[in-house]
N, C-alpha and C. Protein backbone atom coordinates (compact mmCIF):
# COMPACT_ATOMS: atom_id res chain seq x y z
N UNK A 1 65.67 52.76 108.88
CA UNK A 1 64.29 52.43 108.63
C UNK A 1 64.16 51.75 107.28
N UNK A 2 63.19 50.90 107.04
CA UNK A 2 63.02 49.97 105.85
C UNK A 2 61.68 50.80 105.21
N UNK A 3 61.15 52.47 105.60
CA UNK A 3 60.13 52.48 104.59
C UNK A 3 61.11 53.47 103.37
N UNK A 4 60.40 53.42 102.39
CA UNK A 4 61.07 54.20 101.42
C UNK A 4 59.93 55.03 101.07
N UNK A 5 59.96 56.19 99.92
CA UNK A 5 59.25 57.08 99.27
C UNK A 5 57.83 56.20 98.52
N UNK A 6 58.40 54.70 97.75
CA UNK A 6 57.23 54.14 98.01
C UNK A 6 55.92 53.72 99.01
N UNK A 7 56.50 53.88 100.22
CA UNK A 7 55.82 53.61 101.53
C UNK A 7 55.02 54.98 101.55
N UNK A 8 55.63 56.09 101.52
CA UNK A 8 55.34 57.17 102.12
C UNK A 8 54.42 57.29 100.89
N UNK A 9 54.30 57.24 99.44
CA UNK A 9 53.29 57.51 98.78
C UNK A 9 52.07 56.98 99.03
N UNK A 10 52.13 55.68 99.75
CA UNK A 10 51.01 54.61 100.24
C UNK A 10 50.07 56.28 101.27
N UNK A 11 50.46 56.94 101.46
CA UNK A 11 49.86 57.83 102.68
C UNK A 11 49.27 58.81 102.11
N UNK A 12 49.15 58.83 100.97
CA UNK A 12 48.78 60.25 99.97
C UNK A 12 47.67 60.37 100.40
N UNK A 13 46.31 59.09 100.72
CA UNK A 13 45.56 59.16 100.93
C UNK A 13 44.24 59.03 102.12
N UNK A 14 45.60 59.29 102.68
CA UNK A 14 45.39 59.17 104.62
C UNK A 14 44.63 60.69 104.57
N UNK A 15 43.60 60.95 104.53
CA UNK A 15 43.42 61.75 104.15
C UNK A 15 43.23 63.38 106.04
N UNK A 16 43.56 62.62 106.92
CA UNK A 16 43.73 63.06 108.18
C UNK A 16 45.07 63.75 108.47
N UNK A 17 45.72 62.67 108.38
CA UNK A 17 47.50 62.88 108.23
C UNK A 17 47.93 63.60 107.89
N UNK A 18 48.76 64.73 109.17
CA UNK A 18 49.18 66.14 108.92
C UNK A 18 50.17 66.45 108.92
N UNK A 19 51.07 65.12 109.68
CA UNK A 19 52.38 65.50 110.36
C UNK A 19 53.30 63.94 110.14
N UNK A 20 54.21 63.75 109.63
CA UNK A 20 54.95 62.37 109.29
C UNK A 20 56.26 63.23 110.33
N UNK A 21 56.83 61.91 110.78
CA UNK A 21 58.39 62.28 111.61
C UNK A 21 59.33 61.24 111.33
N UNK A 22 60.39 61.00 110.44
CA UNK A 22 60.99 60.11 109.92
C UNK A 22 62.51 60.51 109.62
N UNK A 23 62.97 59.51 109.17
CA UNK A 23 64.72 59.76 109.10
C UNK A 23 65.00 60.10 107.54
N UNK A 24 65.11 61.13 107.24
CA UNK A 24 65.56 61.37 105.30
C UNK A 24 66.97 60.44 105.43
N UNK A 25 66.94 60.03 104.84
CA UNK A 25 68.27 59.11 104.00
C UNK A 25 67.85 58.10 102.71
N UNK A 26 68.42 57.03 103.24
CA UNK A 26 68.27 55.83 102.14
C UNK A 26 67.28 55.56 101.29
N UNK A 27 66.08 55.19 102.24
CA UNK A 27 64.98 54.81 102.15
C UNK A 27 63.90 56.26 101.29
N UNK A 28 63.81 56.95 102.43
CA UNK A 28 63.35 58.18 102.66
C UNK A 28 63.93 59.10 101.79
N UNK A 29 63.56 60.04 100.85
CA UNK A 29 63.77 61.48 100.24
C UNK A 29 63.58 62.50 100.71
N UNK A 30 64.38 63.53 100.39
CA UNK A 30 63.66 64.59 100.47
C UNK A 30 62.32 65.06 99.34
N UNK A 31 62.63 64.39 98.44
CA UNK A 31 61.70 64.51 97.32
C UNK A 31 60.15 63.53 97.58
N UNK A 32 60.75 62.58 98.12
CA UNK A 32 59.60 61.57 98.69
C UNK A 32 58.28 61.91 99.57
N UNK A 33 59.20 63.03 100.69
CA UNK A 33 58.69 63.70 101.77
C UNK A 33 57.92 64.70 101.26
N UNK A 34 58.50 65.47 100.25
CA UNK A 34 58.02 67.07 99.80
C UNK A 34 56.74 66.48 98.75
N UNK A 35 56.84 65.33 97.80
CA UNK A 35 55.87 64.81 97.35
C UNK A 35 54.18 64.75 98.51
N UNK A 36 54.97 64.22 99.05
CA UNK A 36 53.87 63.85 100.40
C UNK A 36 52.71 64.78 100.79
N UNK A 37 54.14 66.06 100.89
CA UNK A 37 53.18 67.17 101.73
C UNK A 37 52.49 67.75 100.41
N UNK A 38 53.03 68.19 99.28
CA UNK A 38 52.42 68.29 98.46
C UNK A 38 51.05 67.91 98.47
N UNK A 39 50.74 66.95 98.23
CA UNK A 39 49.34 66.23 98.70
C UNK A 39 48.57 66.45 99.06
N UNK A 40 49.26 66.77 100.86
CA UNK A 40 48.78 67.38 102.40
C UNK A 40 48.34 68.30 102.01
N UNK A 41 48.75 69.75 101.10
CA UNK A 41 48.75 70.67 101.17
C UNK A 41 47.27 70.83 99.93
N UNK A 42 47.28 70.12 99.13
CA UNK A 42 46.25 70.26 97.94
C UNK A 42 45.01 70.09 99.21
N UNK A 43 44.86 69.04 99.95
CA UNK A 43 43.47 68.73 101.17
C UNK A 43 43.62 70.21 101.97
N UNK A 44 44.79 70.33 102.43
CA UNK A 44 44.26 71.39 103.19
C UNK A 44 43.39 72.58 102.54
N UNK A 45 44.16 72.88 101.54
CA UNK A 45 43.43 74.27 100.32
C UNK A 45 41.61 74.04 100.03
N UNK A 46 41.35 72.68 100.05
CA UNK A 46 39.86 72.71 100.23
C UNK A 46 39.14 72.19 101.06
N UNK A 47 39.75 71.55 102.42
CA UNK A 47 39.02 72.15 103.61
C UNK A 47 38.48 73.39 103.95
N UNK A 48 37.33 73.36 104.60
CA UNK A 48 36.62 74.85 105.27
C UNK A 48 37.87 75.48 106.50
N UNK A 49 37.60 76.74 106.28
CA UNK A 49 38.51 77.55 107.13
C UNK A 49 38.52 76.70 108.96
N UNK A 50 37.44 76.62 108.89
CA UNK A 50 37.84 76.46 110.41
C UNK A 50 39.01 75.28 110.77
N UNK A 51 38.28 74.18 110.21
CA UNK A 51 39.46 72.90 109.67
C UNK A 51 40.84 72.99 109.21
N UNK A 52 40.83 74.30 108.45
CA UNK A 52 42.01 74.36 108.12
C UNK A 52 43.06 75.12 109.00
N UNK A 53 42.11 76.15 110.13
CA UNK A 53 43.29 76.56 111.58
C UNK A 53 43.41 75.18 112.27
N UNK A 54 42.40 74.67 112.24
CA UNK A 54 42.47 73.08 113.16
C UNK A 54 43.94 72.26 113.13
N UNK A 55 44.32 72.09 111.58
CA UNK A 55 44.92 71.57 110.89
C UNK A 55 46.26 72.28 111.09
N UNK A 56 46.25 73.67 111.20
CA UNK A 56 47.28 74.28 111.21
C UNK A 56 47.93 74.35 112.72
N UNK A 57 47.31 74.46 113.59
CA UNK A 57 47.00 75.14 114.67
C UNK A 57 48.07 73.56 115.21
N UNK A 58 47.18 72.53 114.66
CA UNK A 58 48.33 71.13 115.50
C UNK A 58 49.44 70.87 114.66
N UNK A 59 49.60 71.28 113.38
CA UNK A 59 51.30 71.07 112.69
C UNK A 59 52.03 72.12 113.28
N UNK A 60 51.37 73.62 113.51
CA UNK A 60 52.42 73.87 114.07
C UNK A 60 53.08 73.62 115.83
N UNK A 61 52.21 73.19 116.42
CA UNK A 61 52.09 72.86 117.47
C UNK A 61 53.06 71.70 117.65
N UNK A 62 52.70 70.44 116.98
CA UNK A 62 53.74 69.82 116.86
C UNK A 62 55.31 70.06 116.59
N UNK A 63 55.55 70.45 116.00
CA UNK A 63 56.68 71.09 115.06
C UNK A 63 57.69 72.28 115.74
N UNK A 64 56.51 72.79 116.66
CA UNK A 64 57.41 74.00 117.72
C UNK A 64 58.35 73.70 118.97
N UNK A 65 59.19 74.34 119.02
CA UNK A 65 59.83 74.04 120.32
C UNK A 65 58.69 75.13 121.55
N UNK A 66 58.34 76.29 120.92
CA UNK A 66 57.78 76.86 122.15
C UNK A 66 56.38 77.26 122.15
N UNK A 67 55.67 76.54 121.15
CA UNK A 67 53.76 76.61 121.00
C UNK A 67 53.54 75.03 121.53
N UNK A 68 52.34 75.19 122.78
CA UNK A 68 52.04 74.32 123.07
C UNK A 68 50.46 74.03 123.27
N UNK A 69 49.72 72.72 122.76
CA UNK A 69 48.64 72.70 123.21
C UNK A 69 47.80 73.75 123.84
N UNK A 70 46.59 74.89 123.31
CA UNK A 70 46.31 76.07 123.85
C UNK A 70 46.71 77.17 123.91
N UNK A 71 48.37 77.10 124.24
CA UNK A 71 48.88 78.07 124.04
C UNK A 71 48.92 79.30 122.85
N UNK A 72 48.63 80.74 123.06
CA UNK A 72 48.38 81.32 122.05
C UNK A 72 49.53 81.18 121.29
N UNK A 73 49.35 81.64 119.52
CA UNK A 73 50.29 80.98 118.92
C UNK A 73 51.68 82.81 118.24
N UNK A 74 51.48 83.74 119.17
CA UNK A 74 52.02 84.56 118.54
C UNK A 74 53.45 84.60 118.17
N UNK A 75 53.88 83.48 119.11
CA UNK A 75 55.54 83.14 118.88
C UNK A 75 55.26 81.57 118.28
N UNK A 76 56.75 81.56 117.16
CA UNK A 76 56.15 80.26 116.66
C UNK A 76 57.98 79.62 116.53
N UNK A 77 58.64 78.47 117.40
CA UNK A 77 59.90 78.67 116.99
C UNK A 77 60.03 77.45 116.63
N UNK A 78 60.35 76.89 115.19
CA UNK A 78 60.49 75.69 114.73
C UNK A 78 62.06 76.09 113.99
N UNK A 79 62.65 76.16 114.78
CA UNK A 79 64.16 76.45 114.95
C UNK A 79 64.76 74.48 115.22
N UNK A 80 65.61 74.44 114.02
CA UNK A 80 66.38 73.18 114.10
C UNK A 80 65.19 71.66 113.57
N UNK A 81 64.07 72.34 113.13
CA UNK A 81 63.15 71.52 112.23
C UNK A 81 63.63 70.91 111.07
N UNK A 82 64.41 69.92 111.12
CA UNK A 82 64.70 69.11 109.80
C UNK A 82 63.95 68.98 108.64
N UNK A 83 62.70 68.69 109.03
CA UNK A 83 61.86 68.12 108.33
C UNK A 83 60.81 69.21 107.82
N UNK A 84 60.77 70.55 108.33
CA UNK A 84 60.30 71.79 108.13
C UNK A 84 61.02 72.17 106.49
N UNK A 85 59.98 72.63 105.70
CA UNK A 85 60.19 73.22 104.00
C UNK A 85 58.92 74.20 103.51
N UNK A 86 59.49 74.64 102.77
CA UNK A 86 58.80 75.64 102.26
C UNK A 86 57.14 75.32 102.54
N UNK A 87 56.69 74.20 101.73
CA UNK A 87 55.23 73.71 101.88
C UNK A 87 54.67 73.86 103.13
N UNK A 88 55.86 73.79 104.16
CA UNK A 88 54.47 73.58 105.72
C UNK A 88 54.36 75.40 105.70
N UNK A 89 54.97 76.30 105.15
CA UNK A 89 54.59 77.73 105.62
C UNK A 89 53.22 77.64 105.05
N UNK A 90 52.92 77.08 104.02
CA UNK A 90 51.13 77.53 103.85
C UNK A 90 49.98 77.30 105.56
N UNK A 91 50.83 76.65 106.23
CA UNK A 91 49.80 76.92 107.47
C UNK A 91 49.44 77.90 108.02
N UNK A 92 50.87 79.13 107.93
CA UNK A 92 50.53 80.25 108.28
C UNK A 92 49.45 80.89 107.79
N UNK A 93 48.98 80.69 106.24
CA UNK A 93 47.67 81.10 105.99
C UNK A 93 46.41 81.10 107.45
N UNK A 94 46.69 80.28 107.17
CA UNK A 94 45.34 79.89 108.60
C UNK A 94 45.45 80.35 109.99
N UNK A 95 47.18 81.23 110.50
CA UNK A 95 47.12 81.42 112.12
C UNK A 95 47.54 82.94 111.29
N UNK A 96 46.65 83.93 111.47
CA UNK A 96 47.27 85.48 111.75
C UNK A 96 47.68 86.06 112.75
N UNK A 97 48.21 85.85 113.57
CA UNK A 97 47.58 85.88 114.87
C UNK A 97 49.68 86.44 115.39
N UNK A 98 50.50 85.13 114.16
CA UNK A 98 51.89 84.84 114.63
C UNK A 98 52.36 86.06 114.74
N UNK A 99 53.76 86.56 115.11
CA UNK A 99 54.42 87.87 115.25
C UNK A 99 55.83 87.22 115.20
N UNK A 100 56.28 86.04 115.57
CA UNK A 100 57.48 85.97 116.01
C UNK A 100 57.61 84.44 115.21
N UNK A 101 58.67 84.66 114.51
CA UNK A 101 58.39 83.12 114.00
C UNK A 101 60.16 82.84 113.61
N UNK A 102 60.63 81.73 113.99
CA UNK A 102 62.12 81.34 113.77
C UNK A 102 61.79 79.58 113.04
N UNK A 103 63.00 80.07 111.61
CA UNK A 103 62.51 78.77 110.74
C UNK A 103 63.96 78.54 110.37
N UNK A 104 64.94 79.10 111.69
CA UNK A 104 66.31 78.61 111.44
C UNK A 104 66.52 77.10 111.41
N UNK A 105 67.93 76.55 110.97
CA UNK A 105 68.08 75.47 110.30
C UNK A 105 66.86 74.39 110.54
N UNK A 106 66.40 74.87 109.21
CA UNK A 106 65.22 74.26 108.20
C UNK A 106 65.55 74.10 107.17
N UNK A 107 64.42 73.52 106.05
CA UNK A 107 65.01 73.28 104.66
C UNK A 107 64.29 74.13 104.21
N UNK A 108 63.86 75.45 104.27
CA UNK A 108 62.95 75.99 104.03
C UNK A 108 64.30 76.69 102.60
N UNK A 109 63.43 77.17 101.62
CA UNK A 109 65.04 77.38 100.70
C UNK A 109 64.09 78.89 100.32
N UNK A 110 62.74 78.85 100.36
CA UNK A 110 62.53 80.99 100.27
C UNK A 110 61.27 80.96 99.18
N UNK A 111 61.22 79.51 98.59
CA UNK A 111 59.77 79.58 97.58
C UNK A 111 58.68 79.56 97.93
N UNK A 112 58.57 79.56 99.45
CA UNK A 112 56.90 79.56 99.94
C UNK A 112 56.92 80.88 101.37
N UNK A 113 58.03 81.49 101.05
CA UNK A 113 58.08 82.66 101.92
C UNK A 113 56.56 83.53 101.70
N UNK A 114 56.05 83.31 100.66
CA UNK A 114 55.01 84.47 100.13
C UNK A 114 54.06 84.02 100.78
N UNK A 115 53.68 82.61 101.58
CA UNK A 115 52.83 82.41 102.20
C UNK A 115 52.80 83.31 103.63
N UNK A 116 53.77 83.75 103.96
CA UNK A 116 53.65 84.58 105.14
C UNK A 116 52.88 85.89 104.81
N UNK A 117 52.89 86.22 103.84
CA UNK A 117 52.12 87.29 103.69
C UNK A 117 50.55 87.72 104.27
N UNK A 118 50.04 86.71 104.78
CA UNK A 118 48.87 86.18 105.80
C UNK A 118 49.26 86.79 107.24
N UNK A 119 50.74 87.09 107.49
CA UNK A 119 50.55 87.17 109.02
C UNK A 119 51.40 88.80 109.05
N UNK A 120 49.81 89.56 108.78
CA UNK A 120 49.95 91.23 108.97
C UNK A 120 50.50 91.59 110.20
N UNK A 121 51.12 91.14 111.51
CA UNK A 121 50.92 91.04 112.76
C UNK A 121 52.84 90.42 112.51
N UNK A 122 53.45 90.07 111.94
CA UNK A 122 54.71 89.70 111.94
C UNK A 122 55.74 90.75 112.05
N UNK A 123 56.73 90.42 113.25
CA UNK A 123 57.37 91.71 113.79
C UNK A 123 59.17 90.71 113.40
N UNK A 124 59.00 89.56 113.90
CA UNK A 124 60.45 89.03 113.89
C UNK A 124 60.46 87.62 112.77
N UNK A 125 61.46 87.77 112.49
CA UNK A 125 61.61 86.77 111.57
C UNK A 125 63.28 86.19 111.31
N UNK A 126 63.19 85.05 111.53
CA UNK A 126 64.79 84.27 111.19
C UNK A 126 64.87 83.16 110.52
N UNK A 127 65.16 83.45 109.71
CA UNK A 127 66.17 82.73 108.82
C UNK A 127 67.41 81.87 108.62
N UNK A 128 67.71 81.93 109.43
CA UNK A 128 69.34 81.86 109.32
C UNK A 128 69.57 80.02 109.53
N UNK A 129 70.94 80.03 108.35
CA UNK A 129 71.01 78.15 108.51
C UNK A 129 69.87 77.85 107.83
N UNK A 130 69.79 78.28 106.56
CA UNK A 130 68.20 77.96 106.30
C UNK A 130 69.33 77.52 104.41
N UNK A 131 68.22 77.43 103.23
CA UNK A 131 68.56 77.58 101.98
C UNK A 131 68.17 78.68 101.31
N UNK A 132 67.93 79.52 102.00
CA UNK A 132 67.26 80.83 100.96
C UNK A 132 68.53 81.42 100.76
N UNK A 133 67.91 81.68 99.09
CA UNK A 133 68.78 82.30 97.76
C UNK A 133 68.26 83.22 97.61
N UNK A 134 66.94 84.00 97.93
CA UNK A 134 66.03 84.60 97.43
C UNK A 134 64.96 85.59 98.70
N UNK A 135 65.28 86.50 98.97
CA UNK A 135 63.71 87.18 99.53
C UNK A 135 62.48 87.48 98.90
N UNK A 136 62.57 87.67 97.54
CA UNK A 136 61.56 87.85 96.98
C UNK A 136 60.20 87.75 97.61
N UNK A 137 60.11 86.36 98.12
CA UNK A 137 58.58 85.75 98.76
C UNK A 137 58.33 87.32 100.04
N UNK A 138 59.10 87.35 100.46
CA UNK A 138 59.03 89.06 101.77
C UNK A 138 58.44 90.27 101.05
N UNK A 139 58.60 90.29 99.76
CA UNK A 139 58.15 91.83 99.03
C UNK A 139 56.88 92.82 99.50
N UNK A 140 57.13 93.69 100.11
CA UNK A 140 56.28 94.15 100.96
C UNK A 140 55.58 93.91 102.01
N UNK A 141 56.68 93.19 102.84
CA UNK A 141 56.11 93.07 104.00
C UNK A 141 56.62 94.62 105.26
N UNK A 142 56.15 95.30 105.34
CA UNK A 142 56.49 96.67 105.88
C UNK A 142 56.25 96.70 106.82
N UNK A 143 55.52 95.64 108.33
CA UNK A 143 55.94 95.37 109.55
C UNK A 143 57.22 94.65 109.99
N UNK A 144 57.67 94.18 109.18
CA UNK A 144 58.92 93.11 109.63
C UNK A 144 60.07 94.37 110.49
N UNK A 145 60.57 94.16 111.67
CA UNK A 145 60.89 95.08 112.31
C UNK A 145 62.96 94.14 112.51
N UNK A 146 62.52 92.54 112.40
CA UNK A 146 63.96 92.13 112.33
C UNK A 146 63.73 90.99 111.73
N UNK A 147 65.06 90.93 110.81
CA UNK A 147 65.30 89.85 109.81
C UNK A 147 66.43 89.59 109.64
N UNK A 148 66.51 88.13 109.96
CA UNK A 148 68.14 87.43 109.54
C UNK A 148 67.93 86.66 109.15
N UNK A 149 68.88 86.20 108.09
CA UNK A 149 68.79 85.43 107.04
C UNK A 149 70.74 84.85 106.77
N UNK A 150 70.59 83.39 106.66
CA UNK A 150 71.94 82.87 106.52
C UNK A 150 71.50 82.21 106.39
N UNK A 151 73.06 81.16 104.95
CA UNK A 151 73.02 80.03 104.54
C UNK A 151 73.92 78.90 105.29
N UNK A 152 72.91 77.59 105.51
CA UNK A 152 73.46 76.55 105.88
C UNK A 152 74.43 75.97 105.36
N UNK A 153 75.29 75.40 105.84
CA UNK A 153 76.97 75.33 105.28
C UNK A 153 76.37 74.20 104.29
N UNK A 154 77.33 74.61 102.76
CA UNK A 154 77.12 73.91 101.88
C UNK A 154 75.82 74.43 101.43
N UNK A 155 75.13 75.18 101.63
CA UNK A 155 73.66 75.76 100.85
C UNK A 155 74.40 76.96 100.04
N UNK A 156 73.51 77.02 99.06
CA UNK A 156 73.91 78.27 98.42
C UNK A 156 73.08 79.29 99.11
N UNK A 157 73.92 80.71 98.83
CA UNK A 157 73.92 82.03 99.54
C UNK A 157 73.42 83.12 99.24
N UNK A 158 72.75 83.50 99.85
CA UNK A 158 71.96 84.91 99.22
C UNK A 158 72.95 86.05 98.71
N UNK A 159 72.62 86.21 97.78
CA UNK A 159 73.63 87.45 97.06
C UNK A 159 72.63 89.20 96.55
N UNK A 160 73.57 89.64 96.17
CA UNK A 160 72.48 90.95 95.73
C UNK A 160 71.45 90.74 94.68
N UNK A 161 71.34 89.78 93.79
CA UNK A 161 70.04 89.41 93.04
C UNK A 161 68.82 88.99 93.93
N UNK A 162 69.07 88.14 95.23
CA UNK A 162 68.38 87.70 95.87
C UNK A 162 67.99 88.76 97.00
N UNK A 163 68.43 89.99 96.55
CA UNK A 163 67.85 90.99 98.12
C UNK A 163 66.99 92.01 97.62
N UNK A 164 66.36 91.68 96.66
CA UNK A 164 65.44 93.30 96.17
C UNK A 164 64.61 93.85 96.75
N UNK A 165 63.62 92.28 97.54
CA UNK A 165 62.70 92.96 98.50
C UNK A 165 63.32 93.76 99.85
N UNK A 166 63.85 93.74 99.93
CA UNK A 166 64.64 94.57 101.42
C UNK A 166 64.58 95.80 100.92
N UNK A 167 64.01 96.63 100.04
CA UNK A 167 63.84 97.63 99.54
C UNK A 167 62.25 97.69 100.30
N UNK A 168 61.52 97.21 100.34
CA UNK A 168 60.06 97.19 100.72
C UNK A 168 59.83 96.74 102.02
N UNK A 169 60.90 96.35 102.68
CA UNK A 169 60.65 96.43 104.11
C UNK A 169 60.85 97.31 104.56
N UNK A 170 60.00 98.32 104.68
CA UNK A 170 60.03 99.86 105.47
C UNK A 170 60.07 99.33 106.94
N UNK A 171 59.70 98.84 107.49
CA UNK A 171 59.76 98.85 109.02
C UNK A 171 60.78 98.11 109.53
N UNK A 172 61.97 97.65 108.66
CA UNK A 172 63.02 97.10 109.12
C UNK A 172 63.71 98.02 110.26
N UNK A 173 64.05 97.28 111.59
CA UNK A 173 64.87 98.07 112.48
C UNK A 173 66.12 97.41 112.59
N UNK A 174 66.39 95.99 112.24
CA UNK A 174 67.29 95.28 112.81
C UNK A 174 67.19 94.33 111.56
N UNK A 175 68.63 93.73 110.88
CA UNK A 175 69.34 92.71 109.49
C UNK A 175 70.23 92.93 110.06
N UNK A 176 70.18 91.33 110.16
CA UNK A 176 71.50 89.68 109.88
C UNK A 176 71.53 89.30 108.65
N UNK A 177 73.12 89.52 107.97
CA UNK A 177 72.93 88.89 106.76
C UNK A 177 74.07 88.05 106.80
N UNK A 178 74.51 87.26 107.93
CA UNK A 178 75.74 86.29 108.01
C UNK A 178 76.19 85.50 106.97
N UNK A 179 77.44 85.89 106.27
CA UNK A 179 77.74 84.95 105.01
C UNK A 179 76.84 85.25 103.55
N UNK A 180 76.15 86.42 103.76
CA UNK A 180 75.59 86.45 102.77
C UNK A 180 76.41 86.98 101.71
N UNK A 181 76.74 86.76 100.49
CA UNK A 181 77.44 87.32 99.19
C UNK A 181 76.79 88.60 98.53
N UNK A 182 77.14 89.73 99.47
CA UNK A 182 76.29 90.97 98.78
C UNK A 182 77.02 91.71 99.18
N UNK A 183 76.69 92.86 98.24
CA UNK A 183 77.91 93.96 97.88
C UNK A 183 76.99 95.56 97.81
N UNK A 184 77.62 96.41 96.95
CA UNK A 184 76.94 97.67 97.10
C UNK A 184 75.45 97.75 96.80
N UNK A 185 75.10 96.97 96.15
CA UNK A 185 74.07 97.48 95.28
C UNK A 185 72.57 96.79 96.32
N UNK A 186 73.34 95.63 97.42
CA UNK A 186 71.82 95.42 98.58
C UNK A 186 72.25 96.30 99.86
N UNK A 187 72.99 97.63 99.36
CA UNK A 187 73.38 98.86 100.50
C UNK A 187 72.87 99.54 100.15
N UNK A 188 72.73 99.56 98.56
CA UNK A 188 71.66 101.21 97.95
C UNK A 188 70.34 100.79 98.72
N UNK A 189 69.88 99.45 98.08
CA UNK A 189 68.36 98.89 98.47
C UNK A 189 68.44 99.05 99.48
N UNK A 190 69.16 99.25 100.69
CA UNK A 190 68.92 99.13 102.33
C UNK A 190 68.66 100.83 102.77
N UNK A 191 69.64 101.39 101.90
CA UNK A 191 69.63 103.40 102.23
C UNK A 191 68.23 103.72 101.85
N UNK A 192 67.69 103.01 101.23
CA UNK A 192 66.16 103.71 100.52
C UNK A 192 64.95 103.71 101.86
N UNK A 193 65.25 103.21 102.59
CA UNK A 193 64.52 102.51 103.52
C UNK A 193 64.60 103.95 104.59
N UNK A 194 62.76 104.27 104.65
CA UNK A 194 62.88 105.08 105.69
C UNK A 194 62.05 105.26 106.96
């Protein structure tokens, strides 16, 4: 493709435009892209609520392999989403509704995990093939019933600095921690758990 990050800034002010689908390489950034949504994301924050499930309701729709048009949104699987990062989780603000949500290989890297904190109703959650270094954004989430989490080859890896919140997931029944670099001390944090 011949647009570049200059092109894509031309869109800052599309002020409709929820969803871009494009090739990251040459032209294209990841920084270009995340600029973008950036943007996206400042309009959405002061739209009125209803507008803003509107808004949410069709990115994730788009973006899912198994939410479709109407369909209620309690499963949400944007599993193998390239173009999926931290920024699009602020939609979850707007759907409470989710329970089941897979954000495997994504670029999601764990800094906008805290936006899930909106979906009281969240039972499953995956991770895995993802960039998260970090759970932190999870800290008290005490419905989460299963969680896996793995790094995409060549991503860096969650280690025991990055597992504290797993101490505050009381309702954990089921952790995947494939490849993760952790040792005794995210086993104490896991024994506490009752």
């Amino acid at each position: 493709t011949a647009v570049t990050d200059a092109g894509i800034q031309r869109l800052h002010d599309a002020l409709r435009l929820a969803a871009i689908y494009c090739e990251l390489g040459e032209g294209i950034t990841e920084d270009g892209l995340d600029a973008w949504k950036s943007r996206r994301m400042e309009r959405f924050r002061e739209r009125p609520a209803k507008e803003q499930q509107r808004e949410a309701v069709y990115v994730v729709e788009c973006l899912s392999h198994s939410a479709r048009a109407g369909d209620d949104l309690t499963r949400v699987d944007w599993r193998q989403q390239c173009l999926v990062s931290d920024a699009d989780l602020e939609y979850f603000t707007a759907l409470p509704e989710v329970e089941d949500l897979d954000l495997s290989m994504t670029r999601v890297m764990g800094h906008g995990l805290h936006y899930l904190a909106a979906l009281k109703r969240l039972r499953r959650l995956h991770l895995s093939r993802t960039y998260v270094t970090s759970l932190q954004g999870l800290a008290g989430f005490s419905g989460i019933k299963e969680l896996v989490v793995g790094p995409d080859l060549g991503a860096g890896t969650l280690t025991d600095d990055g597992t504290a919140a797993l101490a505050t997931l009381t309702g954990l029944e089921r952790l995947e921690l494939p490849f993760a670099d952790i040792g005794d001390l995210t086993m104490r944090r896991l024994a506490g758990l009752t």
